[in-house]
C-alpha atoms as a PDB file:
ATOM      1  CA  UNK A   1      96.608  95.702  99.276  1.00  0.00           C
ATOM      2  CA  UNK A   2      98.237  95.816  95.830  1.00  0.00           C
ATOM      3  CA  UNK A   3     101.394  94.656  96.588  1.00  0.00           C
ATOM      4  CA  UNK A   4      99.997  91.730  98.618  1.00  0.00           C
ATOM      5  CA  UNK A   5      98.075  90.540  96.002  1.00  0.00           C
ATOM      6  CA  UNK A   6     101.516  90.578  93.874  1.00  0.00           C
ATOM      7  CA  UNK A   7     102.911  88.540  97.020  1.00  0.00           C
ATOM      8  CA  UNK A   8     105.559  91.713  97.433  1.00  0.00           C
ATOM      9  CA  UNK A   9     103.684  91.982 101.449  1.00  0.00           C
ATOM     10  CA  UNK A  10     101.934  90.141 103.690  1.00  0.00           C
ATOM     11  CA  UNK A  11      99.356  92.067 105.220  1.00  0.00           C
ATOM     12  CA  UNK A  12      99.152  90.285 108.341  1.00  0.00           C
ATOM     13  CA  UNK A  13     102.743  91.026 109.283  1.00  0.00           C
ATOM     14  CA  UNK A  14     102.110  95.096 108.576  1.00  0.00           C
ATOM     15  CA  UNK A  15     102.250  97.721 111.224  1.00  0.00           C
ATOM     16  CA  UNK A  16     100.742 100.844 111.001  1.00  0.00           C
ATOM     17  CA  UNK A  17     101.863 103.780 112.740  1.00  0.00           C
ATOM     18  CA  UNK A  18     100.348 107.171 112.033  1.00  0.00           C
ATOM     19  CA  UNK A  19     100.147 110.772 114.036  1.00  0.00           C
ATOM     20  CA  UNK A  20      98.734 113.796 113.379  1.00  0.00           C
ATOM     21  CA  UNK A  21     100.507 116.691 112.506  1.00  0.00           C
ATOM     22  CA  UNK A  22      98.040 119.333 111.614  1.00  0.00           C
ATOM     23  CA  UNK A  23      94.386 120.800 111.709  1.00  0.00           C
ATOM     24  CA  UNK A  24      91.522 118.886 109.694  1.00  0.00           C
ATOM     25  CA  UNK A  25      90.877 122.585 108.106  1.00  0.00           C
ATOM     26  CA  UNK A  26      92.319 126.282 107.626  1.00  0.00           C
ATOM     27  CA  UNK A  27      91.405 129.263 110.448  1.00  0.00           C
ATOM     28  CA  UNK A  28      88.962 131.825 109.748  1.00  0.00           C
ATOM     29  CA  UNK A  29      89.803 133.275 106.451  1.00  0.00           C
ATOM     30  CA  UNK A  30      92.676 130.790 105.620  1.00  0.00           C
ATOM     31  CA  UNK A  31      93.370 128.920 102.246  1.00  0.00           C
ATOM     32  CA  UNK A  32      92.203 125.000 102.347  1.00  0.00           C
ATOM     33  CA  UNK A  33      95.089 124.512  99.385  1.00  0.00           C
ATOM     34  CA  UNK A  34      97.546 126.225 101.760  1.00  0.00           C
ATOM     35  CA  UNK A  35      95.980 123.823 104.702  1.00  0.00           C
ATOM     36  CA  UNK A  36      96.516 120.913 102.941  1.00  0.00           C
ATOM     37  CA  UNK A  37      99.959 121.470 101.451  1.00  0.00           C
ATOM     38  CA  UNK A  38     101.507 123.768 103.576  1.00  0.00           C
ATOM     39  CA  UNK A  39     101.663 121.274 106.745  1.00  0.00           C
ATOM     40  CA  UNK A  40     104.830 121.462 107.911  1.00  0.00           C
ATOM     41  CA  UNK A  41     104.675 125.010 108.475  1.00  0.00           C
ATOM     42  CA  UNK A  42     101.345 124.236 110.960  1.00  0.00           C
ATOM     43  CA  UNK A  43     103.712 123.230 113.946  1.00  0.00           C
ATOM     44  CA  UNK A  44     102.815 120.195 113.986  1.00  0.00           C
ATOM     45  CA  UNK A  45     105.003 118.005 111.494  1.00  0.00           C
ATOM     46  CA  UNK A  46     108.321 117.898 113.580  1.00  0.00           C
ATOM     47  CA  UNK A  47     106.373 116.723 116.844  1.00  0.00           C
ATOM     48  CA  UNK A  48     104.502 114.382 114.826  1.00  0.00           C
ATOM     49  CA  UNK A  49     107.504 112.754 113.339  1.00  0.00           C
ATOM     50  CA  UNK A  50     109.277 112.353 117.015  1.00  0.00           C
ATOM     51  CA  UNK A  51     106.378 111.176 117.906  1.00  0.00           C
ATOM     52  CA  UNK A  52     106.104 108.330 115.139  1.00  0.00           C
ATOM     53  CA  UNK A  53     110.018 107.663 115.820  1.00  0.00           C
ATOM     54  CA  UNK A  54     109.154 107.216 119.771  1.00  0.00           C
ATOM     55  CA  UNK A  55     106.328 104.861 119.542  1.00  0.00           C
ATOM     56  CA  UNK A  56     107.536 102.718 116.316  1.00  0.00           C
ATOM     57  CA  UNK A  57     111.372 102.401 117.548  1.00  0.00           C
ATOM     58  CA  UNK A  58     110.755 100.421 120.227  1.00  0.00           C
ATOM     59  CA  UNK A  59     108.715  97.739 118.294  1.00  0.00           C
ATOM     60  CA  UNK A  60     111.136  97.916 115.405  1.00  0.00           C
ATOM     61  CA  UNK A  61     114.284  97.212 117.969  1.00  0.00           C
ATOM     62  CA  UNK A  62     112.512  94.114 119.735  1.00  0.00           C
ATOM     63  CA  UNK A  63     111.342  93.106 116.191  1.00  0.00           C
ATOM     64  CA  UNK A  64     115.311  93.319 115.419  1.00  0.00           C
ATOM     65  CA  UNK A  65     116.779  91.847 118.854  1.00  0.00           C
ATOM     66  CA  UNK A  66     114.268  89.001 119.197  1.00  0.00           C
ATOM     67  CA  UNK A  67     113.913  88.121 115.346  1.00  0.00           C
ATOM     68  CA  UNK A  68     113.212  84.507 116.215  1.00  0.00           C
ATOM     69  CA  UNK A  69     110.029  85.041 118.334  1.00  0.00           C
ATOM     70  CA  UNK A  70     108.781  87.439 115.365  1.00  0.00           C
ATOM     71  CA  UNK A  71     110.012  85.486 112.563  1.00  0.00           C
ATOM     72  CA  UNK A  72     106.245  83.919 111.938  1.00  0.00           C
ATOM     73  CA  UNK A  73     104.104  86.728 113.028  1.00  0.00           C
ATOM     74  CA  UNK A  74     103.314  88.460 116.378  1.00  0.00           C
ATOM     75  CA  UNK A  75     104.522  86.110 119.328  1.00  0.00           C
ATOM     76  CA  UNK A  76     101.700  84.618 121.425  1.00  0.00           C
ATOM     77  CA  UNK A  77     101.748  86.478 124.902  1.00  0.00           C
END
């Protein structure tokens, strides 16, 4: 919201694309600081990201190809 309202973005031409990658709180006897910072060693940060790349690629490549239906916002189905 910042940057839009320094006309850097348009919010109404954003996409957001998110996945989760880890659990919302440490096991039994586990650190919450280790939790929260130590996510990539949970598992689930490298099938989260190949996830993200999966589902946002293909909007990002008919963004690309078809530039001129996208040009002024979402095309009208």
């Amino acid at each position: 919201m910042r940057a839009s309202r320094e006309g850097l973005v348009d919010v109404q031409r954003l996409a957001v694309v998110r996945a989760g990658s880890d659990f919302d709180r440490p096991a039994p006897g586990g650190s919450e600081v280790d939790n929260l910072l130590k996510y990539a060693d949970q598992g689930g940060f490298v099938p989260a990201l190949e996830n993200l790349y999966r589902a946002g690629n293909p909007l990002v490549q008919d963004i690309l190809k078809n530039w001129s239906a996208w040009e002024n916002g979402v095309p009208q189905s």
